[in-house]
Every structure is written in structure tokens, then in C-alpha cells.
C-alpha atoms as a PDB file:
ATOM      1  CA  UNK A   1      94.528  87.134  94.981  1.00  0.00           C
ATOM      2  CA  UNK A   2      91.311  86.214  96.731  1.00  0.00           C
ATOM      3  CA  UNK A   3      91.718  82.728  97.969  1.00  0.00           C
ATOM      4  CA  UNK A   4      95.491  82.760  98.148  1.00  0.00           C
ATOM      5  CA  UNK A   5      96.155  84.622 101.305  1.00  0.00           C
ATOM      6  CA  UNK A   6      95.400  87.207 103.515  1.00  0.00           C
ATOM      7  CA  UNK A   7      96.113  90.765 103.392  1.00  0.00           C
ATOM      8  CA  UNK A   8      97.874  92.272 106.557  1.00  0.00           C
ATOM      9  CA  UNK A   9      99.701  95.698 107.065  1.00  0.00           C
ATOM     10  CA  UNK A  10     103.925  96.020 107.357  1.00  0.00           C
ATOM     11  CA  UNK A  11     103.640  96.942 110.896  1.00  0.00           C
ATOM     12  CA  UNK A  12     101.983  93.945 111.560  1.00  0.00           C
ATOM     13  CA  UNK A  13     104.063  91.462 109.578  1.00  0.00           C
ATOM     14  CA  UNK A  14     107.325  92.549 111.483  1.00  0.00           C
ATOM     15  CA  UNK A  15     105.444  92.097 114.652  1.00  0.00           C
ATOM     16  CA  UNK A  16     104.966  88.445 113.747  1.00  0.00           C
ATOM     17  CA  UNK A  17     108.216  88.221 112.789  1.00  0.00           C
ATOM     18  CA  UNK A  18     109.561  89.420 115.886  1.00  0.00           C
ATOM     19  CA  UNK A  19     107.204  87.445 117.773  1.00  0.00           C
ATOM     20  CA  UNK A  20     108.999  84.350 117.184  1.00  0.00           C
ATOM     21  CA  UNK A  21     106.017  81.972 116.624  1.00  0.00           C
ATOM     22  CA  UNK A  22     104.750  79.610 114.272  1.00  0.00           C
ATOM     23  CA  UNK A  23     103.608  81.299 111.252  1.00  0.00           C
ATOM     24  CA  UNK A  24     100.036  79.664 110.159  1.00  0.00           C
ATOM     25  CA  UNK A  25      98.887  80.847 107.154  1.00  0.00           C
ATOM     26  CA  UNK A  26     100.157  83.065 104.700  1.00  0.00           C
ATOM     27  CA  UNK A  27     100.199  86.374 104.267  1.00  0.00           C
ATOM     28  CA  UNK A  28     100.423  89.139 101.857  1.00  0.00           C
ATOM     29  CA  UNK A  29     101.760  92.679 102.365  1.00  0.00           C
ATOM     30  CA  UNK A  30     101.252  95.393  99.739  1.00  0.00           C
ATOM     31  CA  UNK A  31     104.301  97.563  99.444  1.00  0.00           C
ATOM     32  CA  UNK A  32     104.669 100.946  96.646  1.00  0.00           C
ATOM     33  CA  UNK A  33     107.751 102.954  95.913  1.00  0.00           C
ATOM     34  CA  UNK A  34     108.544 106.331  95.258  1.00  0.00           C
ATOM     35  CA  UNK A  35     105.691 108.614  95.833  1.00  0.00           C
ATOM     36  CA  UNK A  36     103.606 108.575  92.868  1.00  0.00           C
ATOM     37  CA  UNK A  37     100.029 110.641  92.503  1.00  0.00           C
ATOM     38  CA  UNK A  38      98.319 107.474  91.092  1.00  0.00           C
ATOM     39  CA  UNK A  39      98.970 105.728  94.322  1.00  0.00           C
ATOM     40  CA  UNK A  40      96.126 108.498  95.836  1.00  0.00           C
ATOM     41  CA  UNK A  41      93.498 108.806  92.811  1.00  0.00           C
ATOM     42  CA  UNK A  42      94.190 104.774  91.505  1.00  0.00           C
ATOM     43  CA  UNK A  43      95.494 102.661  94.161  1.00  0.00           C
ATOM     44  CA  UNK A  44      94.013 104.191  96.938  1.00  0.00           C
ATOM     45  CA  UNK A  45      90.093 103.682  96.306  1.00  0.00           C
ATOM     46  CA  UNK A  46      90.873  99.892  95.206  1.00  0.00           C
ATOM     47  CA  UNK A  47      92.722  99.307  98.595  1.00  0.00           C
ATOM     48  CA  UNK A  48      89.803 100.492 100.445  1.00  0.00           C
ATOM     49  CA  UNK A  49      86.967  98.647  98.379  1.00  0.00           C
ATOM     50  CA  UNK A  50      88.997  95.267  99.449  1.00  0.00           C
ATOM     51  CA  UNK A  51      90.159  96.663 103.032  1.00  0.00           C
ATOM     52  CA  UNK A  52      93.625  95.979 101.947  1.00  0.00           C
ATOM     53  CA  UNK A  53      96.211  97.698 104.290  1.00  0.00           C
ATOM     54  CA  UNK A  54      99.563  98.996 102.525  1.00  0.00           C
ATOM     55  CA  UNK A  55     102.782 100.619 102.835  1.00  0.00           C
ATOM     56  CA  UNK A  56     103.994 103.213 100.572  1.00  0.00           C
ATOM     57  CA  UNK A  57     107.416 104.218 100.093  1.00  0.00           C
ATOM     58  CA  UNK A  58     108.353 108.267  99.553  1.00  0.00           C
ATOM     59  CA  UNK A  59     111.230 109.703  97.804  1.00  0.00           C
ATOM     60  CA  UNK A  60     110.876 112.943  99.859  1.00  0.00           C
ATOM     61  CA  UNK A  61     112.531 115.591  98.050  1.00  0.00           C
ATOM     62  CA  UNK A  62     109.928 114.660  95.059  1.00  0.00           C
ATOM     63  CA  UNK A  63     106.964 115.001  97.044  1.00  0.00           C
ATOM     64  CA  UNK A  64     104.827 117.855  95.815  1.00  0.00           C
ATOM     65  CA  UNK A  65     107.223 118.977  93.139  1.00  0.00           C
ATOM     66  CA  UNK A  66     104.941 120.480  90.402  1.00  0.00           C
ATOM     67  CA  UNK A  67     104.879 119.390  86.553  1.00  0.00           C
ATOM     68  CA  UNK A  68     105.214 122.948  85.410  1.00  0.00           C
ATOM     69  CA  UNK A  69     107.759 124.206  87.779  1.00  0.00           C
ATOM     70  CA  UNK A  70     109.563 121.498  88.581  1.00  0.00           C
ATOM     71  CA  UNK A  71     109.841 119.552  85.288  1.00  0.00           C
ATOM     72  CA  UNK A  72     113.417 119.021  83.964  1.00  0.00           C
ATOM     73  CA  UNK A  73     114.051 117.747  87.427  1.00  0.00           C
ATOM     74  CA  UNK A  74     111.209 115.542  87.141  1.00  0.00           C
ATOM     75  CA  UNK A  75     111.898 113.976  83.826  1.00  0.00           C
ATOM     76  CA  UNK A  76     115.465 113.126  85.884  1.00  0.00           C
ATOM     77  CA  UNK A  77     114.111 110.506  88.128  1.00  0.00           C
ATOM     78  CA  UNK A  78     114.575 108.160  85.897  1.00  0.00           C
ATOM     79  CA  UNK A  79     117.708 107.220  83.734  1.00  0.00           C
ATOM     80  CA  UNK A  80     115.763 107.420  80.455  1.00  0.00           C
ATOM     81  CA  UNK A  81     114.910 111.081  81.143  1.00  0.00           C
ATOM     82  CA  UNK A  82     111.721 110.817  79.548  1.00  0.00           C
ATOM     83  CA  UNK A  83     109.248 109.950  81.411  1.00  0.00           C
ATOM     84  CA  UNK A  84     107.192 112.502  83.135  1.00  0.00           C
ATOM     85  CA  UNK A  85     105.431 111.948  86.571  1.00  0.00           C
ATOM     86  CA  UNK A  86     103.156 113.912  88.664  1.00  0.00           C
ATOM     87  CA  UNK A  87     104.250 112.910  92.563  1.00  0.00           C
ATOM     88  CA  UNK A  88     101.780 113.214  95.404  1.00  0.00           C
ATOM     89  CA  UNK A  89     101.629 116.334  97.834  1.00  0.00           C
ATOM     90  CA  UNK A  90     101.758 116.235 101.649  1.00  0.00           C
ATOM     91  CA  UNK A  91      98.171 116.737 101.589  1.00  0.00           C
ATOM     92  CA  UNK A  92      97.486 113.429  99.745  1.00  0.00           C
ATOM     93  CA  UNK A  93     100.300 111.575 102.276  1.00  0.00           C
ATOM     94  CA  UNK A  94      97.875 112.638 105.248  1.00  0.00           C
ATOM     95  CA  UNK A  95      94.845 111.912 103.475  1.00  0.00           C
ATOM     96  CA  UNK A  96      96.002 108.553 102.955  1.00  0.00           C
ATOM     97  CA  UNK A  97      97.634 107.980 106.337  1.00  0.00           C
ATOM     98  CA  UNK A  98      94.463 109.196 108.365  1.00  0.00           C
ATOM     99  CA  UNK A  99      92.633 106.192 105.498  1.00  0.00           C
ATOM    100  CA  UNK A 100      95.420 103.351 107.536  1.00  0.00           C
ATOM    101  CA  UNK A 101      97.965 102.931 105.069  1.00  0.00           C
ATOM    102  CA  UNK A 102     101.614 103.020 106.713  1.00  0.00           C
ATOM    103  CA  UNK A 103     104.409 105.152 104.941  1.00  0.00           C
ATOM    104  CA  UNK A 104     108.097 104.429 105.075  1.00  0.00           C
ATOM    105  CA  UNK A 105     111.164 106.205 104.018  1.00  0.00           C
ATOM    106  CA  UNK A 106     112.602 105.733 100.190  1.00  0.00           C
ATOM    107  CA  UNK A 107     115.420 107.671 100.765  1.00  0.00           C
ATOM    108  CA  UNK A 108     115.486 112.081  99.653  1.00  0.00           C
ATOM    109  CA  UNK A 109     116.642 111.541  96.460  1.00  0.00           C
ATOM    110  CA  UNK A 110     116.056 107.893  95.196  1.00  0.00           C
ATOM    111  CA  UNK A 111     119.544 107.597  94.884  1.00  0.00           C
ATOM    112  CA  UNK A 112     121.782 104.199  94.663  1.00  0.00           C
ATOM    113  CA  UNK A 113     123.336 104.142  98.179  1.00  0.00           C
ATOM    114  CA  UNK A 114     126.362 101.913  97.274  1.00  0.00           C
ATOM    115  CA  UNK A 115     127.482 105.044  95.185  1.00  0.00           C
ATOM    116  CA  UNK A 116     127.465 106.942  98.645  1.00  0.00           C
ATOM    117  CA  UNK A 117     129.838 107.059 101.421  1.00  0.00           C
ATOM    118  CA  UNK A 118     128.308 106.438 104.796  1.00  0.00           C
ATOM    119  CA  UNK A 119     127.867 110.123 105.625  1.00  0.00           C
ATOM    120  CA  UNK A 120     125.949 110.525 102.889  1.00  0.00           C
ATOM    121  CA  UNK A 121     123.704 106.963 103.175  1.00  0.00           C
ATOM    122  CA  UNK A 122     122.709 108.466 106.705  1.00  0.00           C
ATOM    123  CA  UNK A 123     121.927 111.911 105.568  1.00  0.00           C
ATOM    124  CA  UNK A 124     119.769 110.120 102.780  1.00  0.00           C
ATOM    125  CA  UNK A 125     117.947 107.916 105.768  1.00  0.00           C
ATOM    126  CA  UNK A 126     117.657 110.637 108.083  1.00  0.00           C
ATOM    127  CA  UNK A 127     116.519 113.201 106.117  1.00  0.00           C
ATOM    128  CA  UNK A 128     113.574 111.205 104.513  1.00  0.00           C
ATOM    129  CA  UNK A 129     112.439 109.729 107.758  1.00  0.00           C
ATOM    130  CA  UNK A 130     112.409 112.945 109.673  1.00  0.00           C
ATOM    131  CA  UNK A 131     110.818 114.690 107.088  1.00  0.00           C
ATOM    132  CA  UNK A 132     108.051 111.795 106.803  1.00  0.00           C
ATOM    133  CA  UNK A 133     107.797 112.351 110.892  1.00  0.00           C
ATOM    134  CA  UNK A 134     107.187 116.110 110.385  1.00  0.00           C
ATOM    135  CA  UNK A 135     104.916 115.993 108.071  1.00  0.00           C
ATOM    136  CA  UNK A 136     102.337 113.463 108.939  1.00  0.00           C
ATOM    137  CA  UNK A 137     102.672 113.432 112.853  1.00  0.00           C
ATOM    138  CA  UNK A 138     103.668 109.648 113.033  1.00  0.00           C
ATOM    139  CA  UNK A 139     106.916 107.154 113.321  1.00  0.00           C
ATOM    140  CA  UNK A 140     108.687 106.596 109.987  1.00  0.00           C
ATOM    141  CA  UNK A 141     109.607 102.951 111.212  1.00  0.00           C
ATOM    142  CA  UNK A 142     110.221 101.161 107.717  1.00  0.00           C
ATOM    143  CA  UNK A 143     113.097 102.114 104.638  1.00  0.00           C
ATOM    144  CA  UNK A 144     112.981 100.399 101.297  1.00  0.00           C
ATOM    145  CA  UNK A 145     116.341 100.824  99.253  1.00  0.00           C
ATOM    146  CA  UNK A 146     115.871 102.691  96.277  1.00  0.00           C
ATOM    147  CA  UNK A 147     116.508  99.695  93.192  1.00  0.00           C
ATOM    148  CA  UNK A 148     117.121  97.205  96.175  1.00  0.00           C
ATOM    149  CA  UNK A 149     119.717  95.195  94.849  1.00  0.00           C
ATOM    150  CA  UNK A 150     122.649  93.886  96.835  1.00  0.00           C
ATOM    151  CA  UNK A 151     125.856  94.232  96.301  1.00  0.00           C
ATOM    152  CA  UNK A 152     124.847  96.901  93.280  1.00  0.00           C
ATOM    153  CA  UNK A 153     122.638  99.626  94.706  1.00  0.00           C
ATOM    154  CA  UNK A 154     123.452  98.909  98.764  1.00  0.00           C
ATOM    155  CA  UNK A 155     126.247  97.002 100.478  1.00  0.00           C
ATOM    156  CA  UNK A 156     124.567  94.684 103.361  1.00  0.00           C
ATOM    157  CA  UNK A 157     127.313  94.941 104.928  1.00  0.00           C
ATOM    158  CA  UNK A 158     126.898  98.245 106.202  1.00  0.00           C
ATOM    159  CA  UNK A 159     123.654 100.122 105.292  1.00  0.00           C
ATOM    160  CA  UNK A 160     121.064  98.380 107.630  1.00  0.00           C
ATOM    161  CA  UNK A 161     123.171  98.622 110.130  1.00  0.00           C
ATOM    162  CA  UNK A 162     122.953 102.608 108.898  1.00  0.00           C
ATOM    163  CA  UNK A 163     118.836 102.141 109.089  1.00  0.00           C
ATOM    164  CA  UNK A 164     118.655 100.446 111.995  1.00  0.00           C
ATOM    165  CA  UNK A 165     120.825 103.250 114.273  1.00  0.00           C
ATOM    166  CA  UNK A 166     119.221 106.039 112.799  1.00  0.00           C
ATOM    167  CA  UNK A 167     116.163 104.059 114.402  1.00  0.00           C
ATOM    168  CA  UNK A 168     114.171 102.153 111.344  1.00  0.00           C
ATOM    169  CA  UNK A 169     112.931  98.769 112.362  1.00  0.00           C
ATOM    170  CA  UNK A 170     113.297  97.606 108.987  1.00  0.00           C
ATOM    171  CA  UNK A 171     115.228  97.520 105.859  1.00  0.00           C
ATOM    172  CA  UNK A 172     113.248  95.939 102.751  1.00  0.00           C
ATOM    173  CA  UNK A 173     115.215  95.269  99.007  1.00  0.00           C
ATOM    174  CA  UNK A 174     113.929  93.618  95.840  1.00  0.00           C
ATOM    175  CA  UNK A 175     115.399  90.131  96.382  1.00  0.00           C
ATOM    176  CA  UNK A 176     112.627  88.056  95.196  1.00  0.00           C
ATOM    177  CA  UNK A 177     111.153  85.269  97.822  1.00  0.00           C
ATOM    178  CA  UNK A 178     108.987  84.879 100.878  1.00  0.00           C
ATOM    179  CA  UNK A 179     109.714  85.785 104.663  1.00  0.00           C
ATOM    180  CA  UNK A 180     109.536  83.285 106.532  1.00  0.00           C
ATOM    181  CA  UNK A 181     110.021  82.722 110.433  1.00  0.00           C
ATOM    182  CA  UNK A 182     113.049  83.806 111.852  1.00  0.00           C
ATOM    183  CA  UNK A 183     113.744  86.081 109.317  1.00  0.00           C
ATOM    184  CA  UNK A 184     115.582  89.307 110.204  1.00  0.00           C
ATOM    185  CA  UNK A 185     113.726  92.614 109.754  1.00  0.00           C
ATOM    186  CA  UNK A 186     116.559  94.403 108.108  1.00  0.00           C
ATOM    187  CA  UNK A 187     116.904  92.317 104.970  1.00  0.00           C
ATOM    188  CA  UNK A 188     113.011  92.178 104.067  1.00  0.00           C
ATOM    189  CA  UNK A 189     112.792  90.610 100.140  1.00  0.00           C
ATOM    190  CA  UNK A 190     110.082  91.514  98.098  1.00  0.00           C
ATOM    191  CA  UNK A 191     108.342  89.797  94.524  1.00  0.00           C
ATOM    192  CA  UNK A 192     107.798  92.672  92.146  1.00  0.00           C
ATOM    193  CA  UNK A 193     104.359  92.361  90.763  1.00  0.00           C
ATOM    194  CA  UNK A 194     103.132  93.880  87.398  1.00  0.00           C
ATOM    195  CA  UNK A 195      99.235  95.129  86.998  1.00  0.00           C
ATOM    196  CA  UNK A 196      97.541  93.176  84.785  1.00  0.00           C
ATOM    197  CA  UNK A 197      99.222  89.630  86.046  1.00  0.00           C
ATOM    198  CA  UNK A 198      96.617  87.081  86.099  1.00  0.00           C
ATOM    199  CA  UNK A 199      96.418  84.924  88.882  1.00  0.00           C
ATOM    200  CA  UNK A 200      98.396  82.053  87.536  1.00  0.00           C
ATOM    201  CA  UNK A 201     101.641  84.403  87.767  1.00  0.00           C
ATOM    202  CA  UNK A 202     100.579  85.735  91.195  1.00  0.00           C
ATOM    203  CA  UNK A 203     100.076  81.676  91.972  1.00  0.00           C
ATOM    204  CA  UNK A 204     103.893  81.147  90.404  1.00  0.00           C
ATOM    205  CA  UNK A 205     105.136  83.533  92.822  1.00  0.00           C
ATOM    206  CA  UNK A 206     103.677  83.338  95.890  1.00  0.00           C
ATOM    207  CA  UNK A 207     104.693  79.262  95.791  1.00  0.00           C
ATOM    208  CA  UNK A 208     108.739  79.470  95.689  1.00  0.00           C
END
């Protein structure tokens, strides 16, 4: 991506967005979701090598489950049921925090929040973000819905307003497309990027 933009952190991409001036340039933010241990031993060094700042997204109830103990439940997180996936540890989240990178909330349980009544979205919200808080001794300021689709896995019409009272400043999905000025906070999109793309994808992308 070297030559197509620069890199800057979530935190500081809202607080362009909410300045409310010309953006001049453009900009690429690094987001990951659910709490992975490859973010720490894979993504982590690379990030630092290129001083790229990013924001990772924790399904708290996941974080430090063990493979041996905590397995069936595990091999749950995902509808197939068969894939198995070591999650970071608190440890790791602070490690990588004091390192720069920003974490946000991905909800306790990675669950679709359109299934849930509005009780339950804001137990969900609350939960993850004041467990984030606890944990690593900073604001939990940023929420990415699990699956991010509208209408299907969150209704717009009422779960950022959920995020933003229980006091995130943003609310990110996987609608595909840029943000642009004057875009609102709580309805972030975001282009899903596979390793491995070569630059001509990245280029296909990053034009629309």
C-alpha cells in the first residue's frame, strides 16, 4: 500500500471527521475483529516494522479461553463448527496497547444483534466495553458489529443509537466504501481486505 495513502490510527480519523474540514489526502485505517492470537505473534511485529497504527476489535468473553479447556466452545464461534482458534489473553491486549494500537468493543459474544432485543444489544455493548476498560486501564471509545450487515445482523435504526448512549463514539459495519467528510461516526463502512491481495485489488478498492 506504499504510495497509495497514509496510515493513521481510528482515534484520529474520527477526530478529522468531527473536525469538519477539508479532507486532503487519503487515508488508511487498519481495523481487526474478534480477538485472535495471530493478531499478537503475526500482525503485531509487521505493524510496528511499518509504524502502522491499528484498531483491534475483541469478542470479550473469548479472550483467554484456552484450546484444551475451553474447546467445544471454541470450535462454536463459527457456524461451521470446525474451525479451531487460539484467542489472545489480557496479557497480549496490554502488551499491544502499551505498543499504540487502539482496541474497541466486538460485542461479549460475537453475536448477531438484530436477533436481540434491546436489553440484550446493551448488555452485549456494555459488557464488552467495560470489560475492555477494566482490563487495560483506558476508554473503550469504538464498537464494530459483529458480521456488520444492515438490516441482517443490526437494525440502524436503533443499535447506534444503543452505542452511542452507552457512551461509544463510534459504530463501524462492513458496508464496503470510503468515509468521506461529513460522514457520521456511528455508521463507519469498512472494505474487507484478504492477505495475499496484490496491490492492483488494494488499488480497485481504495478508488470507488
Amino acid at each position: 500500500m506504499k504510495g497509495l495513502g497514509d496510515f493513521i490510527g481510528l482515534d484520529d480519523a474520527v477526530a478529522m471527521l468531527a473536525a469538519g474540514d477539508p479532507i486532503d489526502g487519503r487515508y488508511f485505517c487498519i481495523t481487526f475483529d474478534d480477538g485472535f492470537k495471530n493478531w499478537h505473534t503475526n500482525a503485531m511485529p509487521v505493524l510496528l516494522d511499518k509504524k502502522a497504527p491499528a484498531a483491534f476489535f475483541l469478542v470479550t468473553g473469548y479472550i483467554g479461553a484456552s484450546i484444551d479447556k475451553d474447546r467445544e466452545r471454541l470450535l462454536g464461534f463459527y457456524d461451521s463448527g470446525d474451525l479451531l482458534i487460539e484467542f489472545l489473553d489480557w496479557d497480549d491486549c496490554r502488551e499491544m496497547a502499551s505498543a499504540g494500537m487502539t482496541f474497541g468493543s466486538h460485542t461479549v459474544n460475537h453475536v448477531h444483534l438484530a436477533d436481540l432485543d434491546e436489553a440484550g444489544v446493551e448488555a452485549e455493548l456494555k459488557g464488552s466495553k467495560q470489560t475492555i476498560e477494566t482490563e487495560l486501564g483506558q476508554a473503550c471509545d469504538h464498537f464494530c458489529c459483529p458480521f456488520g450487515r444492515q438490516g441482517i445482523d443490526f437494525l440502524a435504526s436503533r443499535d447506534p443509537t444503543i452505542a452511542k448512549r452507552v457512551g461509544y463514539r463510534t459504530f463501524m459495519a462492513t458496508k464496503r466504501g470510503a468515509v468521506r467528510q461529513g460522514a457520521s461516526p456511528m455508521g463507519i463502512p469498512r472494505d474487507h481486505l484478504l492477505a495475499g491481495w496484490g496491490n492492483y485489488q488494494l488499488r480497485y478498492f481504495f478508488s470507488r
